[in-house]
N, C-alpha and C. Protein backbone atom coordinates (compact mmCIF):
# COMPACT_ATOMS: atom_id res chain seq x y z
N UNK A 1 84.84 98.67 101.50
CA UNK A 1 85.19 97.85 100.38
C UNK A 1 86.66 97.46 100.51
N UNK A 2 87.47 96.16 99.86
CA UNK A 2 88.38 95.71 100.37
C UNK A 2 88.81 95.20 99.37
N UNK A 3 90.23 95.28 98.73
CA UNK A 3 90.36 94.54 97.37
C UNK A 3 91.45 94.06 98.04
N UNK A 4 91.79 92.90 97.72
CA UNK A 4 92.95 91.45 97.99
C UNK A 4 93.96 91.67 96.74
N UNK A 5 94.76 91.93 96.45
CA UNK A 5 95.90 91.44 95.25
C UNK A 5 97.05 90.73 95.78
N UNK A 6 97.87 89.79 95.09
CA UNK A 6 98.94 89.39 95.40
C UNK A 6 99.83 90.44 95.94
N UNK A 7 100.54 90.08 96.66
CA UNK A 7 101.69 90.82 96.90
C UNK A 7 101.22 91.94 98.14
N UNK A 8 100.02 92.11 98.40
CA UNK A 8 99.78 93.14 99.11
C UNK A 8 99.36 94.60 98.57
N UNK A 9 99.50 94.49 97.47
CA UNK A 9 99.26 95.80 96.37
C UNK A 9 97.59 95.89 96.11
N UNK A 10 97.47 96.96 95.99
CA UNK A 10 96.18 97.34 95.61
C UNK A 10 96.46 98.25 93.94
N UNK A 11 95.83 97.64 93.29
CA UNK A 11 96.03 97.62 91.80
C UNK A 11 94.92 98.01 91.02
N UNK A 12 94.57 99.41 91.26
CA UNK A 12 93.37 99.86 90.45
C UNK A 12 93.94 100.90 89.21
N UNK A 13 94.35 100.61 88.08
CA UNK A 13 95.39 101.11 87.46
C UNK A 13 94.43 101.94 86.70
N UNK A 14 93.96 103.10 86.19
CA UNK A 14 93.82 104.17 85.51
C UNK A 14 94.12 103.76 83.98
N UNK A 15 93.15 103.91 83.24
CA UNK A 15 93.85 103.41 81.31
C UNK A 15 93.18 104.94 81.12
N UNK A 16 93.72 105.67 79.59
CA UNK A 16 93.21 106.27 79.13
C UNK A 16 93.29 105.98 77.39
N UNK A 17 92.12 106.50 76.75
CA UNK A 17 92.00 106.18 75.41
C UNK A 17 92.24 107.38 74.94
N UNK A 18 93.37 107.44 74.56
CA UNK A 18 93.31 109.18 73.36
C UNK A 18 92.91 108.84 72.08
N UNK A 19 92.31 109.17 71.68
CA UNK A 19 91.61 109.26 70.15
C UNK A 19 92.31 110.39 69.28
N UNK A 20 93.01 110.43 68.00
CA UNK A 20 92.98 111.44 67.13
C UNK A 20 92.87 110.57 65.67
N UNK A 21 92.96 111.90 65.03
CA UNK A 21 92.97 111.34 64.02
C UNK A 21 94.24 111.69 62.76
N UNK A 22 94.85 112.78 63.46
CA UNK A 22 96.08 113.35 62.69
C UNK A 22 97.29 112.56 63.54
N UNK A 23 98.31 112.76 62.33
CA UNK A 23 99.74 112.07 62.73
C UNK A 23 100.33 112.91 63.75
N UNK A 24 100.49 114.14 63.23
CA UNK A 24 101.20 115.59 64.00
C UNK A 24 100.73 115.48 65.60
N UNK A 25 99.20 115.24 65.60
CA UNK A 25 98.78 115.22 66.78
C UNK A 25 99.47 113.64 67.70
N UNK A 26 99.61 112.87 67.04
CA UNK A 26 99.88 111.50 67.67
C UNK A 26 101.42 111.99 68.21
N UNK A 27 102.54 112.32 67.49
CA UNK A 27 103.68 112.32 67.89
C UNK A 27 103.72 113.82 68.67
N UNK A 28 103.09 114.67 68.84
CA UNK A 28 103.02 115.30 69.58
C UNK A 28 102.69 115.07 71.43
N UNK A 29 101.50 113.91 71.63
CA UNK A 29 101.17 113.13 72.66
C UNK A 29 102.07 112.41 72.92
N UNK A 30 102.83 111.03 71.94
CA UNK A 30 103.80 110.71 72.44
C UNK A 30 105.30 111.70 73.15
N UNK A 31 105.23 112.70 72.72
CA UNK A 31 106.74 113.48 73.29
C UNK A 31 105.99 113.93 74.42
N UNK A 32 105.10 114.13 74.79
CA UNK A 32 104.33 114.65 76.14
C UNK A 32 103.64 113.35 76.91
N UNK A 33 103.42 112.30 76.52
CA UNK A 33 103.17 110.86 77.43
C UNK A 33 103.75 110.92 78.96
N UNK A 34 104.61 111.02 78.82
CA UNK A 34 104.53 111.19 80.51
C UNK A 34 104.49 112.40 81.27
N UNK A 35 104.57 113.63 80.77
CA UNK A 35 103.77 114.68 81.05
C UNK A 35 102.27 114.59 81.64
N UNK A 36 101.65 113.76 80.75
CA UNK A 36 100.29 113.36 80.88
C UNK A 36 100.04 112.19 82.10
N UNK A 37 100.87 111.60 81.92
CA UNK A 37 100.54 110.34 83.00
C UNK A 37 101.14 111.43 84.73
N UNK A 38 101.80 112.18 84.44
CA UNK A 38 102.28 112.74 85.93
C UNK A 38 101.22 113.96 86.25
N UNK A 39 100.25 113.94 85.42
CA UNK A 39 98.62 114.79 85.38
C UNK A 39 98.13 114.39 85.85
N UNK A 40 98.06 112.92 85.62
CA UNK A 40 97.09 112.22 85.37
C UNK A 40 97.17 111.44 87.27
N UNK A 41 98.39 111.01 87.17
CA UNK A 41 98.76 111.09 88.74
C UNK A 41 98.26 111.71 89.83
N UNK A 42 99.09 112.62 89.29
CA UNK A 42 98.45 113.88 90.59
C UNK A 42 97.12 114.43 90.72
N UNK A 43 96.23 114.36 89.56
CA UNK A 43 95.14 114.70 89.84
C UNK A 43 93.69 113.82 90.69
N UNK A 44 94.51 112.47 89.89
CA UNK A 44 93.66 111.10 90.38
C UNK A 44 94.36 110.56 91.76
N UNK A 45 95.23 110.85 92.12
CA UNK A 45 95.31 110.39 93.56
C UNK A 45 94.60 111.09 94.08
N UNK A 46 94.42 110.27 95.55
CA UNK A 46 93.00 110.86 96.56
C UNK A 46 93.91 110.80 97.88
N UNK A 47 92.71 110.62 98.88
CA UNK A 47 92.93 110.03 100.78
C UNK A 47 93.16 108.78 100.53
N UNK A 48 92.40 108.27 99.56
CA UNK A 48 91.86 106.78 99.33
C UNK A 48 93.54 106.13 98.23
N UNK A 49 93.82 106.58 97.30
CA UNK A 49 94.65 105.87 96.72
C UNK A 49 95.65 107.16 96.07
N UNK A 50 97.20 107.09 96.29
CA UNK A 50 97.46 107.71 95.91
C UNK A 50 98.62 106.72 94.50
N UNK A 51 98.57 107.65 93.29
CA UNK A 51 98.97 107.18 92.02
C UNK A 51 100.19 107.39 91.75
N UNK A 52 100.87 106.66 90.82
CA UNK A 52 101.85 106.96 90.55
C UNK A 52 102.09 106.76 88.92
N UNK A 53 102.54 108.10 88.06
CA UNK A 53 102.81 107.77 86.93
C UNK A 53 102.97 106.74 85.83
N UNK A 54 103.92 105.73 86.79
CA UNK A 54 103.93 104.52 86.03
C UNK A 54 102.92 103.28 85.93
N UNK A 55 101.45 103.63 86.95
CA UNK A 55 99.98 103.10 87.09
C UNK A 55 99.05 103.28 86.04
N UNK A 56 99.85 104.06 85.49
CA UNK A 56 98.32 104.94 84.10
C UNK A 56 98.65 104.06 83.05
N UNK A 57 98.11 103.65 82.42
CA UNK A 57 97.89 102.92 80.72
C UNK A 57 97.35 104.17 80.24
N UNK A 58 98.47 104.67 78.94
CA UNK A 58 97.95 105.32 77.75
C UNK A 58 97.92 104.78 77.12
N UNK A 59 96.54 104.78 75.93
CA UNK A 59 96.52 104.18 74.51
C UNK A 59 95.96 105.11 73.85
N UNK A 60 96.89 105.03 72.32
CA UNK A 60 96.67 106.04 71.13
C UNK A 60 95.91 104.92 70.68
N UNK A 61 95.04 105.81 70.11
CA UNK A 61 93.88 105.09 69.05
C UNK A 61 94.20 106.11 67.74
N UNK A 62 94.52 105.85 66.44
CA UNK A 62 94.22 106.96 65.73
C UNK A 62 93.13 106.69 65.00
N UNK A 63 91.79 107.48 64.65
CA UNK A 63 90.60 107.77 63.95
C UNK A 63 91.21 107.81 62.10
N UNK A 64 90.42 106.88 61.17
CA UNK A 64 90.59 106.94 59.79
C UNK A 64 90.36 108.99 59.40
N UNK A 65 89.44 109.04 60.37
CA UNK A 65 89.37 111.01 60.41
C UNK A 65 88.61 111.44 61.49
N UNK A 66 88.75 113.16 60.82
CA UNK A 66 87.89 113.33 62.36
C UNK A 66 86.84 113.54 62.30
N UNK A 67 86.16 113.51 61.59
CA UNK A 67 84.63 113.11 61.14
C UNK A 67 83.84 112.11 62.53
N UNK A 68 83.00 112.73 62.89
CA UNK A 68 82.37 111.91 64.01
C UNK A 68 83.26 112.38 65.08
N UNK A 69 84.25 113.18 65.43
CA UNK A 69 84.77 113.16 66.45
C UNK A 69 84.35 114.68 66.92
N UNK A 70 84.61 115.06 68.15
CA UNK A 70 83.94 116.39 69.21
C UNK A 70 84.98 117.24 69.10
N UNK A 71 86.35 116.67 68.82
CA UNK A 71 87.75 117.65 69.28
C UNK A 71 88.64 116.69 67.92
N UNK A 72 89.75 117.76 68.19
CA UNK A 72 90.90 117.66 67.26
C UNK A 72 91.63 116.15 67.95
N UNK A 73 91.19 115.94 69.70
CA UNK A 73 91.57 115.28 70.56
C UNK A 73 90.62 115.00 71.50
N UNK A 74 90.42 113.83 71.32
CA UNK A 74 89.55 113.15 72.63
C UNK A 74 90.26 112.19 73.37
N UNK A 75 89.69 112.42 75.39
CA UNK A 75 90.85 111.70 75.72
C UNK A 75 89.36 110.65 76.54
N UNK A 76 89.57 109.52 76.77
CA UNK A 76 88.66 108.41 77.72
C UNK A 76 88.94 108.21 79.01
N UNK A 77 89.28 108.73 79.95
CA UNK A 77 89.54 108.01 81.07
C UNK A 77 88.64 107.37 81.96
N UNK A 78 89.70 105.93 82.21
CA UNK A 78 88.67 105.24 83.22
C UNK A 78 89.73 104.83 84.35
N UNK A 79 88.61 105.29 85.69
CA UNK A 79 89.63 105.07 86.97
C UNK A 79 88.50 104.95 87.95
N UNK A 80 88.62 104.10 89.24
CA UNK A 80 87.78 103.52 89.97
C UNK A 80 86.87 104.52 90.95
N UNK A 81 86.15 104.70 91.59
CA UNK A 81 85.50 105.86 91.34
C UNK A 81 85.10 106.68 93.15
N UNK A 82 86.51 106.48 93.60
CA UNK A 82 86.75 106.91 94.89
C UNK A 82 86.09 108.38 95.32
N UNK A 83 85.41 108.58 95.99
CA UNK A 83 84.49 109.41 96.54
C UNK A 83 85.21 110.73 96.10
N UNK A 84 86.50 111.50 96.62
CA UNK A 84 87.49 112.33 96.32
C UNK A 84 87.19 112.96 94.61
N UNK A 85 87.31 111.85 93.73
CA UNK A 85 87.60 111.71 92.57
C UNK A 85 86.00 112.17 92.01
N UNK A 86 85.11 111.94 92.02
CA UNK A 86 83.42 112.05 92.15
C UNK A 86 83.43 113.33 92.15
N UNK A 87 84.10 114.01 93.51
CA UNK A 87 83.86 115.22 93.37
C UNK A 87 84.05 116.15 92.66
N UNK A 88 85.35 115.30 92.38
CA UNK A 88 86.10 116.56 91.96
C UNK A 88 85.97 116.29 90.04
N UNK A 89 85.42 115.51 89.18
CA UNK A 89 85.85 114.88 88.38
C UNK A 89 85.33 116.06 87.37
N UNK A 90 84.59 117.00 86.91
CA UNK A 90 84.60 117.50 86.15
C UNK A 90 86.04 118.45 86.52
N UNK A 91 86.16 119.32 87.06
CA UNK A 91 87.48 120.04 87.57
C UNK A 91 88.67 119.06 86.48
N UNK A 92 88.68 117.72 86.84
CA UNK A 92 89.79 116.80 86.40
C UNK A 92 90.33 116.54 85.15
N UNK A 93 88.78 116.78 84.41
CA UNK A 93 88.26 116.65 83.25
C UNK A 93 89.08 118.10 82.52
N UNK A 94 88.10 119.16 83.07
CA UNK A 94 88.64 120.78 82.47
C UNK A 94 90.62 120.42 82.72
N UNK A 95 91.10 120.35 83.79
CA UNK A 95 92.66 120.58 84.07
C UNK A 95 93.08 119.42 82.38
N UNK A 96 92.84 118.52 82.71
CA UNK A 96 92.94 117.63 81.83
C UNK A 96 93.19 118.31 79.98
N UNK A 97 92.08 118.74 79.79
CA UNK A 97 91.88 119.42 78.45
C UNK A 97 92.55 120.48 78.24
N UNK A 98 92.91 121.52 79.63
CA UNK A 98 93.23 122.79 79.07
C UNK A 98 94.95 122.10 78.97
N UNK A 99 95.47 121.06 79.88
CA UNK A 99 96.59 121.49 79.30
C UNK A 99 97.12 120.55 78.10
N UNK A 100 96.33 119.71 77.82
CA UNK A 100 96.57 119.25 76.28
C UNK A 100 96.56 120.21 75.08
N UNK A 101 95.45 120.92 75.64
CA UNK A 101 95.50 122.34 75.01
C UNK A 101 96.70 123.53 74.56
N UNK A 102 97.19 123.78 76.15
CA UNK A 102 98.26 124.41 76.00
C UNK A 102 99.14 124.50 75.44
N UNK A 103 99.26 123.03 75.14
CA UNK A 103 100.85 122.48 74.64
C UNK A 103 100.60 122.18 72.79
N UNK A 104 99.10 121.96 72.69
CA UNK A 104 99.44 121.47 71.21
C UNK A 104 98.66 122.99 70.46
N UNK A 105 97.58 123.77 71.51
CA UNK A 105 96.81 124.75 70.65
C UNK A 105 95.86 124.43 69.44
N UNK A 106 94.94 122.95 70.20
CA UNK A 106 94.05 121.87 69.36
C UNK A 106 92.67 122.60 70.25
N UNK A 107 91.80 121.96 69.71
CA UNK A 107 90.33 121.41 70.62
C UNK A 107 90.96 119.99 71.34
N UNK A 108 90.15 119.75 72.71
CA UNK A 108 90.62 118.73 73.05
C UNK A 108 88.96 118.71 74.09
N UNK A 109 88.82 117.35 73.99
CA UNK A 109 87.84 116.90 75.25
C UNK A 109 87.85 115.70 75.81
N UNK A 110 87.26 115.88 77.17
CA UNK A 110 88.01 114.93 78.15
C UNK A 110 86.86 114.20 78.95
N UNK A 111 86.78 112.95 78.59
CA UNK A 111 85.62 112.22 79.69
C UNK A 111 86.47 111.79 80.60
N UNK A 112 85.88 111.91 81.97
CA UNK A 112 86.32 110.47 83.20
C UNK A 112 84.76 110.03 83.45
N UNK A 113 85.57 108.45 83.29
CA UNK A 113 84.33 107.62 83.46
C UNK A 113 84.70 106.76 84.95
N UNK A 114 83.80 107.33 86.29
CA UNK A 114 84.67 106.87 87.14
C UNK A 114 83.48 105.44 87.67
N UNK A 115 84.12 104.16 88.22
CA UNK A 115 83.21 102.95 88.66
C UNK A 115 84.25 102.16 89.03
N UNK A 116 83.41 101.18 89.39
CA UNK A 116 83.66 99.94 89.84
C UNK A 116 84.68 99.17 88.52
N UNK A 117 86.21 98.56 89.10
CA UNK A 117 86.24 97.75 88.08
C UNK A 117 87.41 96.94 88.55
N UNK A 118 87.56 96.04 87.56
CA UNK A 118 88.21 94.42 87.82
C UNK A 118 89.48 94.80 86.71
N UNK A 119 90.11 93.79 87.16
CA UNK A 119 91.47 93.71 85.74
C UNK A 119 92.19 92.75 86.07
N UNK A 120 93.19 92.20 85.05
CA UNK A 120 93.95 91.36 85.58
C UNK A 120 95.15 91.61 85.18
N UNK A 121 96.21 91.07 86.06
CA UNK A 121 97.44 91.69 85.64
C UNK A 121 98.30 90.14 85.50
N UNK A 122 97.47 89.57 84.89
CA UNK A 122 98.31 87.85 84.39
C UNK A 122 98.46 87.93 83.14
């Protein structure tokens, strides 16, 4: 498989959706945001693509409550779905949660949704 971008770059950028529904919890993620993206880095680089912090899109979503929600914190990730990453993606998932965990002492759960995908950066 072969992706073309301007410039010579290969641009498969990683977004994640954090979901909460408390404030405490939101400004808590923001003072750890790039904590998370240099996780998020290192865990999602492969043979195939290696990441760099400033590649990840975080987005806070905050929930009216947490009603309907699994965790105090739910996180979405979507990243392209390089063989490496497949394997390893529940592992990615657990590292992922425990140390959101660590730091805030919440429930937290963690999808990677790994595939095929397009974007544009215009």
């Amino acid at each position: 498989m072969t992706y073309e971008v301007s410039f010579g770059r290969i641009l498969l950028m990683p977004t994640v959706n954090v979901f909460l529904a408390s404030q405490e919890h939101q400004e808590l993620l923001m003072t750890h945001c790039d904590g998370l993206k240099e996780l998020l880095a290192r865990e999602l680089s492969c043979d195939e693509r290696e990441l760099q912090p400033n590649e990840i899109s975080v987005r806070v979503i905050r929930t009216v409550s947490r009603k309907g929600m699994l965790a105090d914190v739910e996180l979405d990730i979507t990243a392209a779905a390089y063989h490496e990453r497949v394997t390893r993606q529940d592992n990615i998932c657990s590292l992922v949660s425990a140390w959101f965990r660590n730091i805030a002492g919440i429930e937290v759960k963690t999808w990677l949704a790994l595939s095929e995908l397009g974007h544009s950066m215009t």
